[in-house]
C-alpha atoms as a PDB file:
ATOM      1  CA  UNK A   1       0.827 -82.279  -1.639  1.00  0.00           C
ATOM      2  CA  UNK A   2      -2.259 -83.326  -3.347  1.00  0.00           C
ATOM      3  CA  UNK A   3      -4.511 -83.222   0.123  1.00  0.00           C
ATOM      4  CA  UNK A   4      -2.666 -79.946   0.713  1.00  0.00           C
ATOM      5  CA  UNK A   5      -4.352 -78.150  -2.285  1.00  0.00           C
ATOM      6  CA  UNK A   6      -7.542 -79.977  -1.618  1.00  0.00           C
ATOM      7  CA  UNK A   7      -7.944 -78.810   2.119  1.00  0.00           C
ATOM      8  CA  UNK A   8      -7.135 -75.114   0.739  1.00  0.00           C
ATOM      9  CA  UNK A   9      -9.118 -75.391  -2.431  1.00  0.00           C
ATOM     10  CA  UNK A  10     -11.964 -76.057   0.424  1.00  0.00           C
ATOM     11  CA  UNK A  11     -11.367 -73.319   2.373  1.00  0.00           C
ATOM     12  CA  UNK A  12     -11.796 -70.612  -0.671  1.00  0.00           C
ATOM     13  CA  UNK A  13     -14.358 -72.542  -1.720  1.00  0.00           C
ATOM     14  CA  UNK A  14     -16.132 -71.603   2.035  1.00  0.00           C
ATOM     15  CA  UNK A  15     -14.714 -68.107   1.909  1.00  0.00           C
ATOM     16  CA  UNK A  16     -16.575 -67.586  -1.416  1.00  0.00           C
ATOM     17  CA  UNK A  17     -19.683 -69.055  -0.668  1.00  0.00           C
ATOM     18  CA  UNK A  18     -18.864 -67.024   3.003  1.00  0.00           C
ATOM     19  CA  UNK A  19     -18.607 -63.628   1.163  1.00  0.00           C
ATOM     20  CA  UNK A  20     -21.538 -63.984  -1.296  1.00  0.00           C
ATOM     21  CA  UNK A  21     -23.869 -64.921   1.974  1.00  0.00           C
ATOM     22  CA  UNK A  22     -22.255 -61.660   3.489  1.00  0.00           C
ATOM     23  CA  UNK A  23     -23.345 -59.710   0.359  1.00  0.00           C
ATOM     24  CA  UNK A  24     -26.508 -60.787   0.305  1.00  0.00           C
ATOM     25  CA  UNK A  25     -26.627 -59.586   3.995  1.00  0.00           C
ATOM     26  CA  UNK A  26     -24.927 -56.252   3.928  1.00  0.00           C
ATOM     27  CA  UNK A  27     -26.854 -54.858   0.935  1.00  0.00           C
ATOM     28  CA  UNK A  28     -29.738 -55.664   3.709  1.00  0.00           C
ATOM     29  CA  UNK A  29     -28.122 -53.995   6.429  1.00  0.00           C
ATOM     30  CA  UNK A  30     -27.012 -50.914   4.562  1.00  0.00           C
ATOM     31  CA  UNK A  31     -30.812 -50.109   3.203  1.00  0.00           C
ATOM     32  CA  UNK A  32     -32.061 -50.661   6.140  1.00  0.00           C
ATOM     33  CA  UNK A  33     -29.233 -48.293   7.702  1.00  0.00           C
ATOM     34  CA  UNK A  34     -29.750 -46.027   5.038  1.00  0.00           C
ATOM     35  CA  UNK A  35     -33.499 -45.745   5.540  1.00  0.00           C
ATOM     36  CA  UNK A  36     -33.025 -44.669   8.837  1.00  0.00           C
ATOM     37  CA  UNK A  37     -30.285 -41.946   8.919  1.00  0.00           C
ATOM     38  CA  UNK A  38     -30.063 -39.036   6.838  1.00  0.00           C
ATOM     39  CA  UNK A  39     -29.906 -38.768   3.518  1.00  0.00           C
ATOM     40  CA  UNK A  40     -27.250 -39.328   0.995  1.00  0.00           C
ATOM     41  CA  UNK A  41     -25.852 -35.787   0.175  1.00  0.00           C
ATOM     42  CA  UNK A  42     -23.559 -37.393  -3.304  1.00  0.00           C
ATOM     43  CA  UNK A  43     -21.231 -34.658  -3.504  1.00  0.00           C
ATOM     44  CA  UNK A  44     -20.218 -34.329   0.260  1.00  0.00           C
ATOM     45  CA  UNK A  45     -20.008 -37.926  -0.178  1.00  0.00           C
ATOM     46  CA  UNK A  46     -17.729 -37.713  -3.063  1.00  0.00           C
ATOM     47  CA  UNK A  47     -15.680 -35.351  -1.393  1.00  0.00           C
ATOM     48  CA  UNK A  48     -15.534 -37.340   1.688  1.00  0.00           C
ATOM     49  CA  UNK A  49     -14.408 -40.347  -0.371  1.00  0.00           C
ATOM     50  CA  UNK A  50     -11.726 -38.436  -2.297  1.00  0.00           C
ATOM     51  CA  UNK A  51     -10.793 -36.946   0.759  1.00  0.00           C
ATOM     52  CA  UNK A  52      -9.771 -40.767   1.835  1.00  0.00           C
ATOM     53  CA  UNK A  53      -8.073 -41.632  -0.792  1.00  0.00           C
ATOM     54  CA  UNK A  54      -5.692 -39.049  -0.194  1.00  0.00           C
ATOM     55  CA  UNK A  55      -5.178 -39.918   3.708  1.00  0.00           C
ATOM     56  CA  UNK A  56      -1.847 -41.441   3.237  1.00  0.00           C
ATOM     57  CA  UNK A  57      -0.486 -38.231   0.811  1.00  0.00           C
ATOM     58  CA  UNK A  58      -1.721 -35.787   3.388  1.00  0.00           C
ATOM     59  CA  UNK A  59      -1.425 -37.766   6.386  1.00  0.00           C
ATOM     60  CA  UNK A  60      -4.972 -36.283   7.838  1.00  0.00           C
ATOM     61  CA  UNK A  61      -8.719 -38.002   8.035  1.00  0.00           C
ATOM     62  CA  UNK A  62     -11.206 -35.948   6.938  1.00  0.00           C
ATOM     63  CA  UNK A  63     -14.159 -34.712   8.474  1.00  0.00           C
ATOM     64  CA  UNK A  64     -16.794 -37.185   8.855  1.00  0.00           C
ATOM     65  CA  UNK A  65     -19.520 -34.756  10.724  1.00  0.00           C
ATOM     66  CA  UNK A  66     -21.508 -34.247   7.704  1.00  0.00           C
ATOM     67  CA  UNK A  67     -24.766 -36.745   7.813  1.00  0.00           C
ATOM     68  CA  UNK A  68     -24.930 -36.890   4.124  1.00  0.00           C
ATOM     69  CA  UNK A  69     -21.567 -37.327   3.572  1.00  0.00           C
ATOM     70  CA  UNK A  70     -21.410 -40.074   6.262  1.00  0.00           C
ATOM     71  CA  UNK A  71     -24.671 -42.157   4.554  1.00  0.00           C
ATOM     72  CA  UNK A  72     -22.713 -41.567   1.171  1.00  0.00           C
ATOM     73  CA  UNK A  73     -19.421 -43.164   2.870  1.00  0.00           C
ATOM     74  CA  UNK A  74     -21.910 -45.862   4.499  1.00  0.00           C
ATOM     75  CA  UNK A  75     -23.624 -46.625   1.232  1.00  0.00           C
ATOM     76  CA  UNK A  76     -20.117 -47.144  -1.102  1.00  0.00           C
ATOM     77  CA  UNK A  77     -17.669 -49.265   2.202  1.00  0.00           C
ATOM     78  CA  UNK A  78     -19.952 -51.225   4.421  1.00  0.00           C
ATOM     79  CA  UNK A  79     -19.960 -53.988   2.372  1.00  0.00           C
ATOM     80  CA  UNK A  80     -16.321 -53.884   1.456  1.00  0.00           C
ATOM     81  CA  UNK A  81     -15.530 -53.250   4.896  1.00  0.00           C
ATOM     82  CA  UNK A  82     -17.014 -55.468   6.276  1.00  0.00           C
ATOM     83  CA  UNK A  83     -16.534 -58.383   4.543  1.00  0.00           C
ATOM     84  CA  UNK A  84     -12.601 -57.772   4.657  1.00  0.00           C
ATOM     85  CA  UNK A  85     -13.484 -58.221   8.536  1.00  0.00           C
ATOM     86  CA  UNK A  86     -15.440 -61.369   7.908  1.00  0.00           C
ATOM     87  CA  UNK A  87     -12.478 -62.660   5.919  1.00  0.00           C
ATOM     88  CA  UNK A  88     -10.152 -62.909   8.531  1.00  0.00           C
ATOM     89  CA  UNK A  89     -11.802 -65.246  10.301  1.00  0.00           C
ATOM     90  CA  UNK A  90     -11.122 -67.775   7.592  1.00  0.00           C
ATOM     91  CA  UNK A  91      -7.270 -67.279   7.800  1.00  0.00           C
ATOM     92  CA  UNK A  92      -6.246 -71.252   8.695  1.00  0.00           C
ATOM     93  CA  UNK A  93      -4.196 -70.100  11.834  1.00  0.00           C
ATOM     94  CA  UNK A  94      -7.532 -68.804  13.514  1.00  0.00           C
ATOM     95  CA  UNK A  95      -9.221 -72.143  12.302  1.00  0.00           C
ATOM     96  CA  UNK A  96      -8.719 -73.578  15.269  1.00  0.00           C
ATOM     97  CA  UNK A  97      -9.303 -71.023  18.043  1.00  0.00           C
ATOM     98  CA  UNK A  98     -12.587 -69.240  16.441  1.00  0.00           C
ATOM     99  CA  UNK A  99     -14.957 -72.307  16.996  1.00  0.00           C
ATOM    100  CA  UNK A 100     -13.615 -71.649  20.783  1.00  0.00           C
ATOM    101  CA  UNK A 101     -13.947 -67.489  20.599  1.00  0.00           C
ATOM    102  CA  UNK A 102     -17.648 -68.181  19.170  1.00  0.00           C
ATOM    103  CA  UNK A 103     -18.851 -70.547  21.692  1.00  0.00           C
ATOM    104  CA  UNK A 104     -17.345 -68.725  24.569  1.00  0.00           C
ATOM    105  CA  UNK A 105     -19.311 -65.520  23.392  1.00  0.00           C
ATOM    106  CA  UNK A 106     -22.392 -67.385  22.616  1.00  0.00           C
ATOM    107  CA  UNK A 107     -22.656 -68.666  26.583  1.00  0.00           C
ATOM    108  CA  UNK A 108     -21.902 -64.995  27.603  1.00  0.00           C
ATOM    109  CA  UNK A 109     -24.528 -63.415  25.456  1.00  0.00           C
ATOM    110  CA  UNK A 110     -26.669 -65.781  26.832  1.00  0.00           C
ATOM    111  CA  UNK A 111     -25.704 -65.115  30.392  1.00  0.00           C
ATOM    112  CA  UNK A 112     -25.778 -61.581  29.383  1.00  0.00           C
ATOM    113  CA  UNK A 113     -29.603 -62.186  28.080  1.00  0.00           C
ATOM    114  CA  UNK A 114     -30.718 -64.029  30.892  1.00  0.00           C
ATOM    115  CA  UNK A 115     -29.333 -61.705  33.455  1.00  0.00           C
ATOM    116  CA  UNK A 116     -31.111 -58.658  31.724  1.00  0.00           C
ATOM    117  CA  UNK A 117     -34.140 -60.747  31.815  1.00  0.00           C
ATOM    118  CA  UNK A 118     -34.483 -60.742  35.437  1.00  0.00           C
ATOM    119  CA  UNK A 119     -33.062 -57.762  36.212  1.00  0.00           C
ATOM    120  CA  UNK A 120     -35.945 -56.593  34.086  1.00  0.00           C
ATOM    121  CA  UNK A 121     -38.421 -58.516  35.967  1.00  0.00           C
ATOM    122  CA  UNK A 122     -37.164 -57.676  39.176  1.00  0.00           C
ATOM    123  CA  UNK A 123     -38.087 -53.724  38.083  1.00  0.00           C
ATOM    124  CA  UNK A 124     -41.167 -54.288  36.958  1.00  0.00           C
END
């Protein structure tokens, strides 16, 4: 009952301060992103966007081969996308098993790291 709404009052308490960190972070990512690609052409973007709004009347994806159009489409989702991502990792079921996922891919990205250390070395 009463712990009940606690425990879950918690967890969107975390999700929120999750998603406003993840914000903060993907405004980053996507300038730096955006600094680095092409420009934003707006109106292929727009179109683009329209164009994926009406996937599920027309039952085709649009084109995404224009550079402009794919900054545009880069510069309105990433952060939505993204976080919607991020979210689901603070579903309660995963609760449990992510603290497990994360460590197990932190020891192989280390492995990983180490590994391309000396097979670096060994080249040199």
């Amino acid at each position: 009952g009463m712990a009940d709404n606690k425990v879950e009052k918690a967890k969107r308490e975390e999700l929120l301060r999750f998603l406003d960190f993840h914000d903060a972070i993907a405004k980053r990512v996507v300038a730096e992103v955006l600094r680095l690609i092409e420009p934003v052409d707006v109106d292929n973007a727009a179109k683009l966007l329209q164009a994926l709004n009406q996937v599920t009347l027309k039952g085709e994806m649009p084109s995404f081969q224009d550079a402009g159009a794919r900054a545009g489409y880069i510069q309105r989702r990433f952060a939505s996308r993204s976080s919607s991502i991020a979210a689901v990792f603070f579903h309660p079921d995963l609760s449990d098993i992510l603290p497990l996922f994360f460590q197990r891919h932190a020891a192989e990205g280390r492995a990983e790291l180490e590994g391309g250390r000396g097979e670096e070395q060994e080249g040199e």
